[in-house]
Structures are given as C-alpha cells and as structure tokens.
C-alpha atoms as a PDB file:
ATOM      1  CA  UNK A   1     -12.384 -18.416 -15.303  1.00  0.00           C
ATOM      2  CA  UNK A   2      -8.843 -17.684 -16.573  1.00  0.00           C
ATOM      3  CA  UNK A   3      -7.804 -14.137 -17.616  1.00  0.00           C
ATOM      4  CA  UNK A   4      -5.109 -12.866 -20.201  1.00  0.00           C
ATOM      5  CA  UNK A   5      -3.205 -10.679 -18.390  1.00  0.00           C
ATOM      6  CA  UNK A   6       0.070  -8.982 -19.983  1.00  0.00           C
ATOM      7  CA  UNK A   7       3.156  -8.860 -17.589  1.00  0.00           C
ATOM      8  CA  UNK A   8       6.442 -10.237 -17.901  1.00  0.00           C
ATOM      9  CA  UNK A   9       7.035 -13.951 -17.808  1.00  0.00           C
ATOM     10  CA  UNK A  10       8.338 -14.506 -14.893  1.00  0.00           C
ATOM     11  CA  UNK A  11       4.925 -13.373 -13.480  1.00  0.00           C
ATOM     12  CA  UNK A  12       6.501 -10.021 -10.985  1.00  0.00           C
ATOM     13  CA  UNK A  13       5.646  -7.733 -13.843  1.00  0.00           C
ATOM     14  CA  UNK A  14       2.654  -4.780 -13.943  1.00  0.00           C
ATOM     15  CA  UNK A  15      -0.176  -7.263 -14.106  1.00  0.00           C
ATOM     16  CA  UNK A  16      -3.269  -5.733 -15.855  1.00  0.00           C
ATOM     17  CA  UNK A  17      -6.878  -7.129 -17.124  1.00  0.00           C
ATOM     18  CA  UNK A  18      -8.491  -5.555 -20.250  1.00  0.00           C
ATOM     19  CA  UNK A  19     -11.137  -2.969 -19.182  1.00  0.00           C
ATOM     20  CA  UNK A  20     -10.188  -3.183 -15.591  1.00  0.00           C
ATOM     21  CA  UNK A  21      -8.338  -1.069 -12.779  1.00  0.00           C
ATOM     22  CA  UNK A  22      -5.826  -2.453 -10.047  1.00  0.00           C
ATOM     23  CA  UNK A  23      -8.128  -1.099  -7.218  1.00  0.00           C
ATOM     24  CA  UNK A  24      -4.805  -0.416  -4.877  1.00  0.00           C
ATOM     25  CA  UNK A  25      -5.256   3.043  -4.570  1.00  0.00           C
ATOM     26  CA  UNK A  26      -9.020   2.655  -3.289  1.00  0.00           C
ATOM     27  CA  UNK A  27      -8.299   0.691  -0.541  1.00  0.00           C
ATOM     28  CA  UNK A  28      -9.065   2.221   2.818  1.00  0.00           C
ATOM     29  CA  UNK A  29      -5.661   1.319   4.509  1.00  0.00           C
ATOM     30  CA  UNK A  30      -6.195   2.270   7.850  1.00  0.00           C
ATOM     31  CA  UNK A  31      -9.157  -0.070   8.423  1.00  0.00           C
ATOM     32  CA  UNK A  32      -7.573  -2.800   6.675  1.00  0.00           C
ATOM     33  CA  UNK A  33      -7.410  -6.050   8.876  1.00  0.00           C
ATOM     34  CA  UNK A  34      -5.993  -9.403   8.979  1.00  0.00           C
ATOM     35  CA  UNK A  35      -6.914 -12.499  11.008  1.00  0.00           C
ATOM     36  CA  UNK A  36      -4.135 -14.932  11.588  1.00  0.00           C
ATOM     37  CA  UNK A  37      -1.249 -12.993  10.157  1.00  0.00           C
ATOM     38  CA  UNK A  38       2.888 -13.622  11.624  1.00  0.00           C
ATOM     39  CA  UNK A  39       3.471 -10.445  12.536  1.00  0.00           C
ATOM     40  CA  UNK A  40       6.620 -10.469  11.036  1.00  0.00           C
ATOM     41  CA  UNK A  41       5.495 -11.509   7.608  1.00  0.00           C
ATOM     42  CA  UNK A  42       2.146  -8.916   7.273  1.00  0.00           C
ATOM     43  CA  UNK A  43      -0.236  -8.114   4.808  1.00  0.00           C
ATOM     44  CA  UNK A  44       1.719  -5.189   3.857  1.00  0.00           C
ATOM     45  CA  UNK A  45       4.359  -7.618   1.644  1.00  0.00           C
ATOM     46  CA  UNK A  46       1.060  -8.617  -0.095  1.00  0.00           C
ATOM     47  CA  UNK A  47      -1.147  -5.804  -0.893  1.00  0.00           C
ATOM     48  CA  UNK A  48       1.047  -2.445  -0.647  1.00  0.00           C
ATOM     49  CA  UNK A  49       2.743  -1.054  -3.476  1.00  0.00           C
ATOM     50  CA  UNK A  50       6.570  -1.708  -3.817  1.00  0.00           C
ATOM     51  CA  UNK A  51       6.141  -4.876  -1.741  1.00  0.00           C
ATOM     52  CA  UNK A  52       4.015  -6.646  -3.524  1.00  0.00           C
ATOM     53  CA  UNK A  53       6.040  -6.534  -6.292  1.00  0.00           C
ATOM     54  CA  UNK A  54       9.083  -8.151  -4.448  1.00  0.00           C
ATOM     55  CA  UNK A  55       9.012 -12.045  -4.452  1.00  0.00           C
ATOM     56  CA  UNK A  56      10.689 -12.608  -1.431  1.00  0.00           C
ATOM     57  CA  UNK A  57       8.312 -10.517   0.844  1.00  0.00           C
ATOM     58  CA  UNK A  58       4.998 -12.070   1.475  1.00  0.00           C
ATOM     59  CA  UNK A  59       2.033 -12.078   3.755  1.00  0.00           C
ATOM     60  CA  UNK A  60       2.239 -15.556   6.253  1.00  0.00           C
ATOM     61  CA  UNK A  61      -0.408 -17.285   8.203  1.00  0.00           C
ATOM     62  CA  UNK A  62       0.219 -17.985  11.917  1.00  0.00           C
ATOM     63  CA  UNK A  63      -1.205 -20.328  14.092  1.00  0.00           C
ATOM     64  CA  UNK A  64      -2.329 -22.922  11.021  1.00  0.00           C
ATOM     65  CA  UNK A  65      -3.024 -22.316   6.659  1.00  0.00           C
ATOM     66  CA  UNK A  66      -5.664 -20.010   7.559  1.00  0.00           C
ATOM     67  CA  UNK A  67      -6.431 -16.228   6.908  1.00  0.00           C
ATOM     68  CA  UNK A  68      -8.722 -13.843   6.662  1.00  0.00           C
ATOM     69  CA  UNK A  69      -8.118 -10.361   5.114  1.00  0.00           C
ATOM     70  CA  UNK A  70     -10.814  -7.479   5.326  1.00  0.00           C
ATOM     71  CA  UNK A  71     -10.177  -5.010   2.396  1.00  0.00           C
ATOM     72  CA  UNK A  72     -12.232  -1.619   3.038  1.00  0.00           C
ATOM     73  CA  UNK A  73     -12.561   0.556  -0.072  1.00  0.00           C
ATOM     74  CA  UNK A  74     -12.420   4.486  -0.245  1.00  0.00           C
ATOM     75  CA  UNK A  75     -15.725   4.968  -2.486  1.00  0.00           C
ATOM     76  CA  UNK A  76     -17.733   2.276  -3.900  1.00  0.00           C
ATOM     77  CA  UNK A  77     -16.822  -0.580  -6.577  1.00  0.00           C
ATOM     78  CA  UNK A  78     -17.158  -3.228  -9.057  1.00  0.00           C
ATOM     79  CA  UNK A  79     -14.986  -6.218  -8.515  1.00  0.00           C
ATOM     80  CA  UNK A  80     -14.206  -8.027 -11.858  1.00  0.00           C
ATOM     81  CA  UNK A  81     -11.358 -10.124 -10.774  1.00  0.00           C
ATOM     82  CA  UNK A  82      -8.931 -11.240  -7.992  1.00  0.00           C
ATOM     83  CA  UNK A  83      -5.160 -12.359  -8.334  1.00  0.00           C
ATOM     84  CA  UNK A  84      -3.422 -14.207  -5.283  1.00  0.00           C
ATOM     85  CA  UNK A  85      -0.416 -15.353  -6.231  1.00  0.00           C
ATOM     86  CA  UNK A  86       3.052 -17.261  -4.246  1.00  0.00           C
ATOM     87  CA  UNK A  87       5.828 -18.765  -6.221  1.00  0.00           C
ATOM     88  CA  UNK A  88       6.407 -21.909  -3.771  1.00  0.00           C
ATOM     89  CA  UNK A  89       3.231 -23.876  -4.730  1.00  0.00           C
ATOM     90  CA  UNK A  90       2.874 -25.876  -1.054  1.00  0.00           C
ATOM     91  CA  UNK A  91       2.185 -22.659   0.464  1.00  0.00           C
ATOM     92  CA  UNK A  92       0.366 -20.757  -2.196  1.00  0.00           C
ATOM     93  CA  UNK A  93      -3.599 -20.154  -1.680  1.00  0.00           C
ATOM     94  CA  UNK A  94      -5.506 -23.145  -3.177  1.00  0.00           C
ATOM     95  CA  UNK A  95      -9.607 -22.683  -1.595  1.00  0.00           C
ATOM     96  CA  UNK A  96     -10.841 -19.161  -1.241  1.00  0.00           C
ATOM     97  CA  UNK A  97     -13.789 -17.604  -0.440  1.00  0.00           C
ATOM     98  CA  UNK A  98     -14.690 -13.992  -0.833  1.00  0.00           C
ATOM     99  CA  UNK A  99     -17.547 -11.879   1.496  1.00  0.00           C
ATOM    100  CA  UNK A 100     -18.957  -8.766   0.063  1.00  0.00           C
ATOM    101  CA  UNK A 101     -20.161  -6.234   2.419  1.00  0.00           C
ATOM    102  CA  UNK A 102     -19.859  -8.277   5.575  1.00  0.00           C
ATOM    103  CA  UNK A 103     -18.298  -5.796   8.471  1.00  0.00           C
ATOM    104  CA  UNK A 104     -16.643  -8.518  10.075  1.00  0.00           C
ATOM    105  CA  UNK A 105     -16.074 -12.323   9.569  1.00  0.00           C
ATOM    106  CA  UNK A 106     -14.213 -14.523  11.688  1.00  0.00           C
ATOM    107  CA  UNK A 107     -12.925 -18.068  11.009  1.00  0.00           C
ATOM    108  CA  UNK A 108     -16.188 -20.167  12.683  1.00  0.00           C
ATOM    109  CA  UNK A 109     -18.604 -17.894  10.318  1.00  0.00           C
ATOM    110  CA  UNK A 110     -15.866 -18.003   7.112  1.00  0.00           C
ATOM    111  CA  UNK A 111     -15.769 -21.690   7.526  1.00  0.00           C
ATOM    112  CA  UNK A 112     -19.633 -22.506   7.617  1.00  0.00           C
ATOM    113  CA  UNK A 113     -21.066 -19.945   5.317  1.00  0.00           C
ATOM    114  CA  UNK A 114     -20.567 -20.216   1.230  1.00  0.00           C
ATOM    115  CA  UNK A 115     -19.787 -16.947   1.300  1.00  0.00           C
ATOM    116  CA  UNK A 116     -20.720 -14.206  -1.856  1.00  0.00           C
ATOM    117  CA  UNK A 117     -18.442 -16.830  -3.752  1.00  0.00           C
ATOM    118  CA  UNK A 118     -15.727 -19.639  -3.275  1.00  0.00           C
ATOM    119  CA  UNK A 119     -12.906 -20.139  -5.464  1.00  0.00           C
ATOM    120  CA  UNK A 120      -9.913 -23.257  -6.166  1.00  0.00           C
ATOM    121  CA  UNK A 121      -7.283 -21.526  -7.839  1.00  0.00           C
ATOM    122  CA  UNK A 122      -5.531 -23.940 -10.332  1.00  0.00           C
ATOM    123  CA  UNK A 123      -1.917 -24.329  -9.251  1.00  0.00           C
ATOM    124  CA  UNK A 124      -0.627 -22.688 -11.596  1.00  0.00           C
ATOM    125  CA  UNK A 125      -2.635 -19.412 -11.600  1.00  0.00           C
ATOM    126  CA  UNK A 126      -1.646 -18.831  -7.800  1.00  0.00           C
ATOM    127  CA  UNK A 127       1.969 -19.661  -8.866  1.00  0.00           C
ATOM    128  CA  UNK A 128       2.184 -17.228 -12.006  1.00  0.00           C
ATOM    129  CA  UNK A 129      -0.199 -15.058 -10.674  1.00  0.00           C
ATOM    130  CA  UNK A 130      -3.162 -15.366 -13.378  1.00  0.00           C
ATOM    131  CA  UNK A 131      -6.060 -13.260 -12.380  1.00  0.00           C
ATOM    132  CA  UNK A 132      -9.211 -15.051 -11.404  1.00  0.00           C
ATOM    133  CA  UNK A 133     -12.381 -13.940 -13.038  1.00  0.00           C
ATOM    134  CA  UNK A 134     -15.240 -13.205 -10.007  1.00  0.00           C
ATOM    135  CA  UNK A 135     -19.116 -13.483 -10.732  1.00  0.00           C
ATOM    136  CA  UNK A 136     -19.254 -10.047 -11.580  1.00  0.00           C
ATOM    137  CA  UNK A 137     -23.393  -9.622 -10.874  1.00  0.00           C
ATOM    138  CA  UNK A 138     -22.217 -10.512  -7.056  1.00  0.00           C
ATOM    139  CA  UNK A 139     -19.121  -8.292  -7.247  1.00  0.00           C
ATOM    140  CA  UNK A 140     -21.347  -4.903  -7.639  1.00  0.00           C
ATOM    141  CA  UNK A 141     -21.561  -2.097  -5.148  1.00  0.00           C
ATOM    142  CA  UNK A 142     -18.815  -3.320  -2.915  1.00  0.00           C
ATOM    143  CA  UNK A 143     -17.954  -1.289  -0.296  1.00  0.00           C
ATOM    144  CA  UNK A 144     -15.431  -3.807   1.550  1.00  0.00           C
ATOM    145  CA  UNK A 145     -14.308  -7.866   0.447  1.00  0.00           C
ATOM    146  CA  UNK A 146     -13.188 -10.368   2.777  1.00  0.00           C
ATOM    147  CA  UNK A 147     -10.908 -13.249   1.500  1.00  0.00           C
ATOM    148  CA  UNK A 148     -11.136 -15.843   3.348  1.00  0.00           C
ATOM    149  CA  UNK A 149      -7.860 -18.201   2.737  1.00  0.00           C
ATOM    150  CA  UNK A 150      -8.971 -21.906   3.623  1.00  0.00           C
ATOM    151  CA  UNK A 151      -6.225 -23.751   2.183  1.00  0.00           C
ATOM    152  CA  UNK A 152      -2.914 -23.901   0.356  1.00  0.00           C
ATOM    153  CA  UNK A 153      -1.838 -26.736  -2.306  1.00  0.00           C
ATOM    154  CA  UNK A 154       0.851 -28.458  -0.101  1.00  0.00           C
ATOM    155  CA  UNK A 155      -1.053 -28.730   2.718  1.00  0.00           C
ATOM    156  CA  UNK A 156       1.218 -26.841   5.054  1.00  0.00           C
ATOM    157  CA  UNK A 157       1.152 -25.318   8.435  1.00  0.00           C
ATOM    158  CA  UNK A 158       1.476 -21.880   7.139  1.00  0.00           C
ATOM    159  CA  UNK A 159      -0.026 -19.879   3.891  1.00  0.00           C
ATOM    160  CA  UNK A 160       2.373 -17.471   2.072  1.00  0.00           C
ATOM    161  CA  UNK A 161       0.720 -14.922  -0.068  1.00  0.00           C
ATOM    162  CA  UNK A 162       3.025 -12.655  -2.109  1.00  0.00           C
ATOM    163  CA  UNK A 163       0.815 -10.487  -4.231  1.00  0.00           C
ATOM    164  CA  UNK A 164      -2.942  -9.933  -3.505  1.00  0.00           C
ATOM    165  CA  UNK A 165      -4.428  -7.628  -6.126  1.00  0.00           C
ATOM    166  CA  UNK A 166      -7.991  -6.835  -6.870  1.00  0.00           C
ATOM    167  CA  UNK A 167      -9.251  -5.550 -10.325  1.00  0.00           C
ATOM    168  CA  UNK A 168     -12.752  -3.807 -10.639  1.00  0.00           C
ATOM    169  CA  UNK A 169     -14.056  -0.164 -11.563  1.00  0.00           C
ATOM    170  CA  UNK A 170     -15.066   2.485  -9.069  1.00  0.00           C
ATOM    171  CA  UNK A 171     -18.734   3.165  -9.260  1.00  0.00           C
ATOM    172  CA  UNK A 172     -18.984   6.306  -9.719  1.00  0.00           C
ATOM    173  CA  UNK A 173     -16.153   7.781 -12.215  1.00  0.00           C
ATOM    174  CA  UNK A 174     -15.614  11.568 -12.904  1.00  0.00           C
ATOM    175  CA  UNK A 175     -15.297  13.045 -15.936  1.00  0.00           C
ATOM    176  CA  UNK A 176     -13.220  16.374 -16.024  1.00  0.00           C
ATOM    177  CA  UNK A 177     -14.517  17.044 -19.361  1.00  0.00           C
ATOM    178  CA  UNK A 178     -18.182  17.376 -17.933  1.00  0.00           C
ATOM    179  CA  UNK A 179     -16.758  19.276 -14.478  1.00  0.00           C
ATOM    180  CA  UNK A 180     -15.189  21.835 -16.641  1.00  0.00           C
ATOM    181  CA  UNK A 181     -18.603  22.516 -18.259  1.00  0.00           C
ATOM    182  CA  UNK A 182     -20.069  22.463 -15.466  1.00  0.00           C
ATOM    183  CA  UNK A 183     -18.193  25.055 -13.270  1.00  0.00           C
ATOM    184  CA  UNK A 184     -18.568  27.176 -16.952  1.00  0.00           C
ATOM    185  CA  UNK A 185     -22.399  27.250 -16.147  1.00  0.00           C
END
C-alpha cells in the first residue's frame, strides 16, 4: 500500500512516514553487501547519508537489471515500510523481493524462493519516491533484510537506484526518563 509521506515536491526532500524512523543510523555498515553492483556507481549513492539525497548519484547494476543488497542492522527492528526510488523510470526498480533474516542469498535462491514478501512498485512511487507499506507481522524482529531487485520498468540492461531508505522502529527503545530513576535506586 501507498504511504503519505511529507517532503518537498520534487521528491529529494527529508522523506518521513507517520509513527516511523528512517532506520539509517541502525544499519551495520561494515557488513553491508551488494551482489551485482558497478563498482563505480555503489550502494553508497543509495543508502548513505548526503548521497542519497543527491539525484545524480545512484547505486547501478552490472552484469544485467539485477541486484541484491544485504542490509545488517545494529540492534533489532520492526520494518514498517521501504522506499526505492530513481527519477529515470526505465531504470528505476519495478519487482522486488525482500528476505528477512536470511545470512546470505544469492541470485539462483532470490529468483526461486517467494521470499518474506515480493513487491511491484507502481511507476510512479519508485519515480517520486513514495514509501511502500511492508506486511508488518513479517517485518518483526529483523535483524538483517535482503532486497532482492528483479526488474526495472524499462526493461534495461542496468538498474539505477538513487535512494534506498527503510522505515521501522528499533525493538527495544530506551527511555532516559526510566534510566535516570533507575541509576537513583
């Protein structure tokens, strides 16, 4: 499902979704890895802070449309929603699929398998960069997502991914009210 998202509308600004948290600074960098990436265009452009938010970087697929990109969190979380998002529509993400808690997929097992769940962005969502609402039952206690990128809408040799952000809660939150009272006892 579609989410109302506030930004600015050209679709770079500070995307947000009510209730939710952009889960950048929970992702466990160093064991981030992509399948399939130019080397020259990585996921960095897509996912890191500063670059996503420039158009004209982006993530590109290599050898053919497809990618996979294995997202390790810090702690645990709840993944509400998932925005992928490239202004040229040919190369833009069209068929998704997303693996919870799998320590490694490659392309043969990404391909056959249904994965925790597949998505078909709407044109215009991976365009504009509308968040995509995930089946949020399947999206508890993740420790690590896989996207799988099967597709684009044009379809073209390569993928381009521009933005890649990932809304959800952590698990467990603290509450420096109750660790004050708590280091009081």
């Amino acid at each position: 499902g579609r989410l109302f998202c506030s930004g600015s509308s050209s679709g770079w600004g500070r995307m947000s979704v009510k209730g939710q948290q952009d889960l950048v600074d929970l992702i466990d960098w160093s064991s981030v890895e992509v399948l399939n990436q130019n080397v020259s265009k990585s996921w960095v452009n897509a996912l890191k802070k500063g670059y996503r938010e420039d158009a004209a970087l982006y993530l590109e697929s290599d050898a053919d449309e497809q990618l996979i990109i294995h997202l390790p969190f810090t702690q645990v979380v709840k993944l509400h929603s998932v925005l992928l998002q490239h202004e040229e529509s040919d190369f833009a993400p069209q068929s998704v699929k997303l693996f919870v808690n799998q320590p490694y997929v490659g392309f043969d097992e990404a391909s056959s398998s249904n994965g925790t769940q597949s998505l078909l962005l709407e044109q215009n969502d991976a365009t504009e960069g509308t968040p995509t609402a995930l089946k949020y039952v399947k999206f508890q206690k993740v420790r690590n997502v896989t996207l799988f990128i099967e597709s684009n809408f044009g379809d073209e040799d390569v993928t381009r991914l521009s933005k890649l952000v990932l809304f959800g809660t952590p698990e467990f939150t603290t509450n420096m009210n109750d660790w004050e009272k708590a280091c009081k006892t």
